[in-house]
Protein backbone atom coordinates (compact mmCIF):
# COMPACT_ATOMS: atom_id res chain seq x y z
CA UNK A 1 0.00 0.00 0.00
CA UNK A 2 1.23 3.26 -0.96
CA UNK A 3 0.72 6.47 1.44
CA UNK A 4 0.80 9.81 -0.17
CA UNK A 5 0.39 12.72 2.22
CA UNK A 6 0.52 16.39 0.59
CA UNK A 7 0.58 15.18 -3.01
CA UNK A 8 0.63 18.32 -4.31
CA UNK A 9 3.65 19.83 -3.40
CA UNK A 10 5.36 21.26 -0.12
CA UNK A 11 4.68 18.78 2.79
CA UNK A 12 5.03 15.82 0.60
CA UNK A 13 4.83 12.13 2.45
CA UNK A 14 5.30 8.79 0.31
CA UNK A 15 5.42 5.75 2.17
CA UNK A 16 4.86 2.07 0.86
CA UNK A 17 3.13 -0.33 3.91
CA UNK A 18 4.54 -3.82 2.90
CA UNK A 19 3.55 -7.27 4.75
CA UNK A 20 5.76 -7.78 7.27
CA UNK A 21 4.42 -10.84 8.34
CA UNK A 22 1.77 -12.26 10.87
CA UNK A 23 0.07 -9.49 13.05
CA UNK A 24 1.11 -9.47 16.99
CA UNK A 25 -2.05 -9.40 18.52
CA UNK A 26 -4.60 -11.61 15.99
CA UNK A 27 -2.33 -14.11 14.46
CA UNK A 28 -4.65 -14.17 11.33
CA UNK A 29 -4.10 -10.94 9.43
CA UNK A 30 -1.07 -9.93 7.27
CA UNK A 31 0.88 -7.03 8.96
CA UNK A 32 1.63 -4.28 7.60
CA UNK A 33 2.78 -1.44 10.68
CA UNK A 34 5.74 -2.20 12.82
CA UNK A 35 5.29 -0.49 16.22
CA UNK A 36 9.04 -0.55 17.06
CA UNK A 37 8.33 1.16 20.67
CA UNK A 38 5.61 -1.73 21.90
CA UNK A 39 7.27 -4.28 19.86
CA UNK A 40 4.44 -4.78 18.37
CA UNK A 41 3.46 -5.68 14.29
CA UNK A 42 -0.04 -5.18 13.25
CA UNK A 43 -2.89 -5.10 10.96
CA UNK A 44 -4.90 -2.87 9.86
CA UNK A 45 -7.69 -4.01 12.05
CA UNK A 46 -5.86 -4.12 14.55
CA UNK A 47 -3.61 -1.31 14.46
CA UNK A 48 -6.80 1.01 14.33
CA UNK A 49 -8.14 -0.74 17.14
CA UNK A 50 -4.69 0.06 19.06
CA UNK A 51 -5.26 3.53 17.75
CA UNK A 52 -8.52 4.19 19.22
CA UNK A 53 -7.91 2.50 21.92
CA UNK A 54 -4.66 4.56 23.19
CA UNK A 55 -6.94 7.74 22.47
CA UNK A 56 -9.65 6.53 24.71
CA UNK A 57 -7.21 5.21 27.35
CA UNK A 58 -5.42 9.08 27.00
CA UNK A 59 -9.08 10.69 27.55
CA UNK A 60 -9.52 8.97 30.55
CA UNK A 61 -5.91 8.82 32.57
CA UNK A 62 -6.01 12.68 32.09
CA UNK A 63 -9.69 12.93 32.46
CA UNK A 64 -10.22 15.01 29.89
CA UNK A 65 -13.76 14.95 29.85
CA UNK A 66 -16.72 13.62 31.27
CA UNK A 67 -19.61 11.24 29.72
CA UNK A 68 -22.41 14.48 29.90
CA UNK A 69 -19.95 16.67 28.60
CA UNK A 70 -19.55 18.53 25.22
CA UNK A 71 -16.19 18.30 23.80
CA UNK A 72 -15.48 20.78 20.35
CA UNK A 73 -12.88 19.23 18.35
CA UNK A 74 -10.54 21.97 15.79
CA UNK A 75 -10.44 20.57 12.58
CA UNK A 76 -7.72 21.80 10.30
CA UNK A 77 -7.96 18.76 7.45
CA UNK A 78 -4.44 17.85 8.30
CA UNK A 79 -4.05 14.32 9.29
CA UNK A 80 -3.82 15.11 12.76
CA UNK A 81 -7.26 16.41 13.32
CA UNK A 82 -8.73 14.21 11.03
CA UNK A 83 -7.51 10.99 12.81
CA UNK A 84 -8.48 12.81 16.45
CA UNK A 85 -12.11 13.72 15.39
CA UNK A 86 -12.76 10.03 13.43
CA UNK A 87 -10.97 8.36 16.75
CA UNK A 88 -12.63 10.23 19.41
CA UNK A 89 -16.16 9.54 17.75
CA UNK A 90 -14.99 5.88 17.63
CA UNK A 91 -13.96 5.87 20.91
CA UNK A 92 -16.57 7.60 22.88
CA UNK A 93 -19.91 7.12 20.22
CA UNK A 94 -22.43 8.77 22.68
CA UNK A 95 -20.46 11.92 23.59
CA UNK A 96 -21.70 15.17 22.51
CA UNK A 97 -19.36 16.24 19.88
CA UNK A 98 -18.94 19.44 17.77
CA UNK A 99 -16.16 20.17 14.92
CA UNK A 100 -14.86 23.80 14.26
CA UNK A 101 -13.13 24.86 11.47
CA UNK A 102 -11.49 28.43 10.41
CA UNK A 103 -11.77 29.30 6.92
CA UNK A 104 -8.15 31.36 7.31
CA UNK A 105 -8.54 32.78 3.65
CA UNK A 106 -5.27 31.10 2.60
CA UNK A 107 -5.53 31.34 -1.38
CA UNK A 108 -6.04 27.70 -3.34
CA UNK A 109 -5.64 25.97 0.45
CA UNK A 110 -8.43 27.16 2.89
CA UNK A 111 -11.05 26.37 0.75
CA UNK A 112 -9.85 23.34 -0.15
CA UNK A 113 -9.51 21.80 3.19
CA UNK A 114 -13.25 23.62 4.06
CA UNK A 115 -14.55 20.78 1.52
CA UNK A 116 -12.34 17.87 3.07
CA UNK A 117 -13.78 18.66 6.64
CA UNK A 118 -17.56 19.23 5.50
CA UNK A 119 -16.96 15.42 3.98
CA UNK A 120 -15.90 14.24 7.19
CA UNK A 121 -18.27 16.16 9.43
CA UNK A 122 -21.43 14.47 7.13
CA UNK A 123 -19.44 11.32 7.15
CA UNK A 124 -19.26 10.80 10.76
CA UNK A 125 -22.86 12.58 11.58
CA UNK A 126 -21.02 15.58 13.61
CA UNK A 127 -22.48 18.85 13.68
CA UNK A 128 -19.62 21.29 12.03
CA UNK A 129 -19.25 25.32 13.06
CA UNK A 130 -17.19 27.26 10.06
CA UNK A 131 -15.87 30.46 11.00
CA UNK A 132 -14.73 32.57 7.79
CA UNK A 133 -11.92 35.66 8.67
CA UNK A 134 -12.76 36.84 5.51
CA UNK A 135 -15.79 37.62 7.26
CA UNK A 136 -13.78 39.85 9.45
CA UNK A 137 -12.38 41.56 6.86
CA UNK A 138 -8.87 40.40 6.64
CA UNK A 139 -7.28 37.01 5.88
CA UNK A 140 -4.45 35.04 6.82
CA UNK A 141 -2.89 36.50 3.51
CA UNK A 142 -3.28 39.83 4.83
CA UNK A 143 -0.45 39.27 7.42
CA UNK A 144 2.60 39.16 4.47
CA UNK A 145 1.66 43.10 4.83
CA UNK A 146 2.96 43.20 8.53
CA UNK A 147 6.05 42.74 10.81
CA UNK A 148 5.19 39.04 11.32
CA UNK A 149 5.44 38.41 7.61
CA UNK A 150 8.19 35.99 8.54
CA UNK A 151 6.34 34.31 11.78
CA UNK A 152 3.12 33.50 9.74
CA UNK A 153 2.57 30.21 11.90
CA UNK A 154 2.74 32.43 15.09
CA UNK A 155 0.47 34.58 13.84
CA UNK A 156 -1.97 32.22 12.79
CA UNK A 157 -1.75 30.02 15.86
CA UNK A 158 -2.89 32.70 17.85
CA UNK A 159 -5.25 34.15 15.82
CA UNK A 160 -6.93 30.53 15.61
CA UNK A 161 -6.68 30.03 19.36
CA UNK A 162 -8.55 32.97 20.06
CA UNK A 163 -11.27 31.81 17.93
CA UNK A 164 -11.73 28.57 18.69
CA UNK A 165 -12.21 29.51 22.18
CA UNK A 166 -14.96 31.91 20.91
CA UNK A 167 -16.46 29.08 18.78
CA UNK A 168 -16.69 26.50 22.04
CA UNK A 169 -18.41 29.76 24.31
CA UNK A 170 -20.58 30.05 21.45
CA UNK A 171 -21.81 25.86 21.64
CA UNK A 172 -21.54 25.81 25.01
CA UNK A 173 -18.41 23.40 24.96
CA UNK A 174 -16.52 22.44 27.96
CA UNK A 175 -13.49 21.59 26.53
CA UNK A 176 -11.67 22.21 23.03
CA UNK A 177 -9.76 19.12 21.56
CA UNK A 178 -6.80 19.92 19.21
CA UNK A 179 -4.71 17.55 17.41
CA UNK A 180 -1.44 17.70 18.82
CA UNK A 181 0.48 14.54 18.73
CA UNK A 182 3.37 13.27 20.94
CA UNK A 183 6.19 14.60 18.22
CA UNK A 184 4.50 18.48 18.21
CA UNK A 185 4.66 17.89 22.13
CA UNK A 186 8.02 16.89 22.43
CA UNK A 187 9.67 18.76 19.72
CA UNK A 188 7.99 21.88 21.36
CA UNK A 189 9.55 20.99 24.75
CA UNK A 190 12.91 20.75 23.63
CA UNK A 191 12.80 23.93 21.38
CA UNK A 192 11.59 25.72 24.47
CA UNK A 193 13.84 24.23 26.97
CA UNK A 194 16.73 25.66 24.29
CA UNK A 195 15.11 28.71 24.66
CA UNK A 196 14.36 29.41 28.44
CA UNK A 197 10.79 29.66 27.75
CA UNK A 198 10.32 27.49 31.22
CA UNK A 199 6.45 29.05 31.44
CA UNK A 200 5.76 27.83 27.79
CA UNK A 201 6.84 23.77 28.46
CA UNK A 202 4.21 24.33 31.28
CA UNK A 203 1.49 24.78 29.18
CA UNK A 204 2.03 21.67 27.68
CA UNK A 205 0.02 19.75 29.50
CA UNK A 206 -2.47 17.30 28.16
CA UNK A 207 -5.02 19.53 29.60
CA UNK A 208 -4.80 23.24 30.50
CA UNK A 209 -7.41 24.89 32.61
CA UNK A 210 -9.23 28.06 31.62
CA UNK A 211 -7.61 31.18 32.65
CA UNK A 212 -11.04 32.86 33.42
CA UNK A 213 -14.00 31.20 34.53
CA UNK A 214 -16.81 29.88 31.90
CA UNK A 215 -14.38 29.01 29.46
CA UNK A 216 -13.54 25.48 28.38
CA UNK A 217 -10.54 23.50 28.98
CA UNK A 218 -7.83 22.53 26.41
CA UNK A 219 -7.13 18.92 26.19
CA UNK A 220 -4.62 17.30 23.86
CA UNK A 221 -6.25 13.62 23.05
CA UNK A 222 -2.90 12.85 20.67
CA UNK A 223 -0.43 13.53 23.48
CA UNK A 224 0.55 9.86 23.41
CA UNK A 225 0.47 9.38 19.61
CA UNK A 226 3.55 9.52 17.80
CA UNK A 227 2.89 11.64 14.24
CA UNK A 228 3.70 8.99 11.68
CA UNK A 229 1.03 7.17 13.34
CA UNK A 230 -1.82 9.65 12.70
CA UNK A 231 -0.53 9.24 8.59
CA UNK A 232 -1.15 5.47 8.92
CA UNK A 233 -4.88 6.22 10.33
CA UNK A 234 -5.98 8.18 8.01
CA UNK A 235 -4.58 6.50 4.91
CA UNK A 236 -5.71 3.20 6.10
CA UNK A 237 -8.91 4.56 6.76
CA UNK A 238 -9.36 6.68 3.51
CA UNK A 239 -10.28 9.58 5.56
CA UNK A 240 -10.53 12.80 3.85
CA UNK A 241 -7.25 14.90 3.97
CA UNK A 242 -5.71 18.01 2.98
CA UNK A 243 -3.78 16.96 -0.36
CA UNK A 244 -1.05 19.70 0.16
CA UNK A 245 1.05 21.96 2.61
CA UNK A 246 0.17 25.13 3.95
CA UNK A 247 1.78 27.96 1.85
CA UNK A 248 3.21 30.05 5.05
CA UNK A 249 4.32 26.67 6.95
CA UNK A 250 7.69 27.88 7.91
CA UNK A 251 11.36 26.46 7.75
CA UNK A 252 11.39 26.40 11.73
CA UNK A 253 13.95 25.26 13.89
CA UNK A 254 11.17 22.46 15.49
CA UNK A 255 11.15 20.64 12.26
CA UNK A 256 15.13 20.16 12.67
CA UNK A 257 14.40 19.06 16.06
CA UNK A 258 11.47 16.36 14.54
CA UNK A 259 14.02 15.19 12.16
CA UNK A 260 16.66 14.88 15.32
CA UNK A 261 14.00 13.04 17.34
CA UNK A 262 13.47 10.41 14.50
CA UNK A 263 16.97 9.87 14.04
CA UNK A 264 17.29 9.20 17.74
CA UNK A 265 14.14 6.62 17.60
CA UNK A 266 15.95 4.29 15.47
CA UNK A 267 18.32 3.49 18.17
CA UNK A 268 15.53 4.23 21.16
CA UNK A 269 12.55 3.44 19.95
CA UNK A 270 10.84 4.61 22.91
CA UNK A 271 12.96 8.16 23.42
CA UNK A 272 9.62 10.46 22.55
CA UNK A 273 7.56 8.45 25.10
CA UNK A 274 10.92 8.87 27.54
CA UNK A 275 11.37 12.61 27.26
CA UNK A 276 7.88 13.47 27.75
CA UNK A 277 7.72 11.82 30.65
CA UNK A 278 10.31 12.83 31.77
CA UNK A 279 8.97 16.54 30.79
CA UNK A 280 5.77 15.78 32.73
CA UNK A 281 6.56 14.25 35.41
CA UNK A 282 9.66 16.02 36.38
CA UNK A 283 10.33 19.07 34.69
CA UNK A 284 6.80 21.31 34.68
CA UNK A 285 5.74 20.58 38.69
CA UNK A 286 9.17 22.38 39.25
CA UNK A 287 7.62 25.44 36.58
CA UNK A 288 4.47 25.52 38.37
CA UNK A 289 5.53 25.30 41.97
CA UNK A 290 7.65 28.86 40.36
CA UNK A 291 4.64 30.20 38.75
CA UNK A 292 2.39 29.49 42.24
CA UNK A 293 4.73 32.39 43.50
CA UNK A 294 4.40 35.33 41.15
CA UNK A 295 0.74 34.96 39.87
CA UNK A 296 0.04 36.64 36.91
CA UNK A 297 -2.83 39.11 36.54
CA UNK A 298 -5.26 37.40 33.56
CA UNK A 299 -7.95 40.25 33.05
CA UNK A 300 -10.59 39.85 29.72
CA UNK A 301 -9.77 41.23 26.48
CA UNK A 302 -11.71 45.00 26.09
CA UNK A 303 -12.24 43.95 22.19
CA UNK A 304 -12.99 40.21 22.30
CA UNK A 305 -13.27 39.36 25.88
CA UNK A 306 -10.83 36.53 26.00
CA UNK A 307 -8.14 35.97 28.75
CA UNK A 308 -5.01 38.64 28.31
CA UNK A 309 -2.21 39.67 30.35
CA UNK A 310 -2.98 43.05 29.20
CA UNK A 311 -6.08 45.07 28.20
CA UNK A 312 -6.03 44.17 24.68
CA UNK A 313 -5.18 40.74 23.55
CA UNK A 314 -2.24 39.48 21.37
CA UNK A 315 -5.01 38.08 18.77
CA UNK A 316 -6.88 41.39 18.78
CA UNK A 317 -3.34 43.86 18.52
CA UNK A 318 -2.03 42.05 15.49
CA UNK A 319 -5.39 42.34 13.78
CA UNK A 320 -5.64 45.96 15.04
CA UNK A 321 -1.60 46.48 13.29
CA UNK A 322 -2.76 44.79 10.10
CA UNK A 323 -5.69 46.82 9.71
CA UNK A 324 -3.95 50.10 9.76
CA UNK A 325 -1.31 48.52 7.31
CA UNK A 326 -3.79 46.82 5.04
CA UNK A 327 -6.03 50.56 4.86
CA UNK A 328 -3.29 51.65 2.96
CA UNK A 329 -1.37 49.12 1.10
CA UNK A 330 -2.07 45.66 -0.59
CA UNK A 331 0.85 43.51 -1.24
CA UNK A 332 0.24 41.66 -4.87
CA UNK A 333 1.14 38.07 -4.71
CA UNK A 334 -0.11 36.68 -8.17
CA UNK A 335 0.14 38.32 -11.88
CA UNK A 336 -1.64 37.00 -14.80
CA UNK A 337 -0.05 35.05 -17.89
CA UNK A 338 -0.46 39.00 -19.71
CA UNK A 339 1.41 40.66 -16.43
CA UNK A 340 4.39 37.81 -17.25
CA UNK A 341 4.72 38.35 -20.52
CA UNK A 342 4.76 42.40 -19.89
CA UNK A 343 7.89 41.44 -16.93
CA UNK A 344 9.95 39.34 -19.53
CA UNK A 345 10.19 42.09 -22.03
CA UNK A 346 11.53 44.03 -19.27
CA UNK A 347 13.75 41.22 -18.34
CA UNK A 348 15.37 40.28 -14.59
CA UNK A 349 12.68 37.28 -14.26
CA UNK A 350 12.92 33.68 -13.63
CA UNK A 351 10.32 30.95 -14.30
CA UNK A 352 9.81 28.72 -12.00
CA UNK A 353 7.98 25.49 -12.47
CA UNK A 354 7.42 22.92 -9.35
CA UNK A 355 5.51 20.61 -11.17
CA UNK A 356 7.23 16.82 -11.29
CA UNK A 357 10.03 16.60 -13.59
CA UNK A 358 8.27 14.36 -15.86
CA UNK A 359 5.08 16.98 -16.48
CA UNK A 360 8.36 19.70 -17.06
CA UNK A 361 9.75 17.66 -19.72
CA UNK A 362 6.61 17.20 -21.28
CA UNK A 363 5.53 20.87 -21.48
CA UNK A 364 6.09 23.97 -20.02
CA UNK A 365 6.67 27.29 -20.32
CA UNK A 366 9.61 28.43 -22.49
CA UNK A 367 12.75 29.45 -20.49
CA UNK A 368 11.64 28.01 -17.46
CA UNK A 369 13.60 26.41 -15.13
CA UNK A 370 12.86 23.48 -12.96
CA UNK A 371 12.43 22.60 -8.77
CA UNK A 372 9.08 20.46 -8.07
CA UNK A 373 7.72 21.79 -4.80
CA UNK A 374 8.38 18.79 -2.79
CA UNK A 375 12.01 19.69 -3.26
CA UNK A 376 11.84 23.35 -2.48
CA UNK A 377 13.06 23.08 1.05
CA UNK A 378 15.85 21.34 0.29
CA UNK A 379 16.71 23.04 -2.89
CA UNK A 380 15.43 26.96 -2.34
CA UNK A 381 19.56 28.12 -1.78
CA UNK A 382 19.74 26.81 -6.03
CA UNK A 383 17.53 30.24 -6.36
CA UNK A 384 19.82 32.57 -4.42
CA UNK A 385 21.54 34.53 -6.45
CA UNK A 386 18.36 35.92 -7.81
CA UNK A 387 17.33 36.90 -4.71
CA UNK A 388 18.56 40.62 -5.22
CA UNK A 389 18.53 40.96 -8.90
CA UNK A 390 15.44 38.84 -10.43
CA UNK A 391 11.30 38.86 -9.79
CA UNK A 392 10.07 34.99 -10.16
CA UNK A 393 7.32 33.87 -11.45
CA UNK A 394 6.41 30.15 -10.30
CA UNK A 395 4.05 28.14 -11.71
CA UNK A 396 2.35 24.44 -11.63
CA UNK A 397 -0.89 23.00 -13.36
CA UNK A 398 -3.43 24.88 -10.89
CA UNK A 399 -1.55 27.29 -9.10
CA UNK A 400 -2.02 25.92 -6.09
CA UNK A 401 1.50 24.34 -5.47
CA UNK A 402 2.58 26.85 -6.53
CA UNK A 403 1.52 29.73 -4.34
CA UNK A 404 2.58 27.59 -1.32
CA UNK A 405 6.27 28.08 -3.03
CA UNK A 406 5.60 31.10 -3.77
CA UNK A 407 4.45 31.93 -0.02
CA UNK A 408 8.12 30.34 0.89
CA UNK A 409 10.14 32.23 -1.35
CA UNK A 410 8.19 35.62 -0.13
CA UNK A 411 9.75 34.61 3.33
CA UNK A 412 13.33 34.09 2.79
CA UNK A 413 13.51 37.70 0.74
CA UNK A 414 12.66 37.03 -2.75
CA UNK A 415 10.25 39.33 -5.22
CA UNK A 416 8.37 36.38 -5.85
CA UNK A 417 4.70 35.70 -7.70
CA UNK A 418 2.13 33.02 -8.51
CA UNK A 419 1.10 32.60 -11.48
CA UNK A 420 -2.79 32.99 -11.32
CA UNK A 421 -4.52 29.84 -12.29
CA UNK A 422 -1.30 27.63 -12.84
CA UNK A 423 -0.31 26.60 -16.44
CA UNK A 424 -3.87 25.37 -17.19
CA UNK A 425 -4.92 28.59 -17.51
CA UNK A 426 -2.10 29.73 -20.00
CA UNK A 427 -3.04 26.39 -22.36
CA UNK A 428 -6.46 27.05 -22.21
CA UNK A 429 -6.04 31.29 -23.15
């Protein structure tokens, strides 16, 4: 079986599940998923019983919630959420469930993974709550215009925290489920032990408690699940998934740390498990017997009303900063196949094409050179020395891949554009 996670471009996941022999636990079935950690070899019966039963088993060691309880559950359309939502319903079939997503206006992406999570929303018979920032008058986009131009998944993560604890007010929710698996958790850690940020391994925990009273609790029903196994879920399940990256995800130091991690597991298997224990156990009852000491003042927002340190939120400052930008000044980030032609004749551009090799040597625009986007990360420097000197145009079938490159480009300092519509558009003019 082949797994193919972000098809489309940045993001990109290929794995091939081959028999492996008898399953651990049945003795019947063929398996296919080696769980090195629990020395373990399943199939895919009963590795998704394993699955939902480790989420279940999380719920209730951490009690997350109770059995009259409503529990909201953030949807993204990555495989993380996706496997939480379809495992949680699994798990606990009478519990009053919502979904929430946020339409973040991402061009070629938000709307995109809006359809995936309607499809599994119907699928599994729970009720869904959109919330659309274009709505609000700004998008996700929008944020290219400001300072955090280059910290677009800060941004966005509080932006979408804020909401979502608007959204579960709004149902009457007592607690908000996110998708956050044992790698985000322990990569976090580390990257904030590096960093000092003692206060921010705190809130960690597989559940937080509201800062003001009324609002719900965070849990973290994936705290135990290592990533790659939230891929197998949903691919063995055929769940509906995004199909590529998002176009601001960032070159971060974390996913150096992931990539450390997984080096480290093929000698320890069980070294995520380890350090997060080791994390939770030992390391944040030291932070919070600090933090009983100096407690900080949490007062309501005066815009929004959620919890702040100060009288106007982080959420509702950078949307207040954007809007005075964005009043003023729009940042272009496509040009049409006419706009192109117009640049070349003035010269100092470079096509780019991210499309596979194979569709490049088929067809493709004249001139143009050649990095498919699952290669960007590891190929961007190739583009360097037009960073200072050249505007560049990339392009794929749709445009979609391509303004995730594009997106990428934007933050390590190049004049780059999308190509509106992809190459489809220019074959069909």
């Amino acid at each position: 079986m082949f797994i193919n996670y972000g098809k489309c471009g940045i993001g990109k996941i290929n794995l091939e599940l081959k028999i492996i022999g008898k399953c651990s636990r049945c003795r019947r079935g063929n398996a296919i998923i080696n769980l090195r950690y629990a020395k373990q070899r399943l199939c895919k019966d009963c590795f998704n019983e394993f699955f939902v039963n480790r989420v279940r088993k999380t719920v209730e060691r951490f009690r997350m919630f109770k059995p009259d309880e409503r529990v909201a559950v953030a949807v993204s359309g990555g495989k993380d959420s996706v496997a939480l939502l379809h495992a949680l319903k699994l798990a606990f079939p009478k519990q009053d469930i919502y979904a929430f997503y946020i339409n973040l206006g991402i061009k070629y992406y938000s709307d995109h993974l809006e359809r995936k999570v309607i499809e599994l929303s119907e699928n599994l018979k729970v009720p869904l709550e959109i919330y659309d920032l274009r709505d609000e008058g700004y998008t996700i986009d929008d944020f290219m215009l400001t300072k955090y131009g280059k910290k677009m998944c800060s941004v966005c993560g509080t932006i979408k925290r804020n909401i979502f604890t608007k959204l579960a007010m709004k149902v009457k929710a007592d607690a908000v489920a996110t998708g956050h698996n044992l790698d985000d958790t322990v990569s976090t850690m580390l990257s904030l032990f590096f960093a000092g940020d003692f206060e921010g391994i705190a809130r960690l925990k597989p559940v937080l408690k509201p800062l003001i009273k009324g609002q719900p609790r965070k849990i973290k029903p994936l705290i135990m699940t290592p990533e790659i196994e939230d891929l197998y879920y949903v691919a063995l399940n055929d769940l509906p998934v995004q199909e590529c990256g998002c176009p601001h995800g960032e070159f971060t130091p974390i996913k150096g740390i992931k990539r450390y991690l997984d080096m480290m597991e093929e000698e320890q298997p069980d070294i995520k498990f380890r350090l997060f224990s080791v994390f939770r156990k030992k390391f944040v009852p030291l932070v919070d017997r600090s933090r009983e000491e100096i407690q900080e003042k949490v007062v309501e927002c005066k815009i929004c009303g959620m919890p702040s340190s100060n009288e106007i939120c982080s959420k509702c400052r950078r949307v207040m900063e954007l809007m005075e930008i964005k009043s003023g000044k729009e940042m272009k980030f496509e040009v049409s196949f006419e706009e192109v032609e117009s640049m070349l004749r003035e010269g100092n551009v470079i096509l780019l094409d991210v499309r596979d090799k194979k569709e490049y040597d088929v067809y493709t625009l004249e001139g143009a050179i050649n990095i498919p986007a699952d290669e960007i990360e590891r190929r961007w420097r190739e583009l360097r020395k037009y960073r200072k000197t050249h505007k560049i145009v990339v392009f794929c079938n749709s445009g979609r891949a391509s303004y995730a490159v594009t997106m990428k480009l934007r933050n390590l300092g190049f004049k780059s554009y999308n190509l509106k519509g992809g190459i489809l558009s220019v074959q069909s003019s």
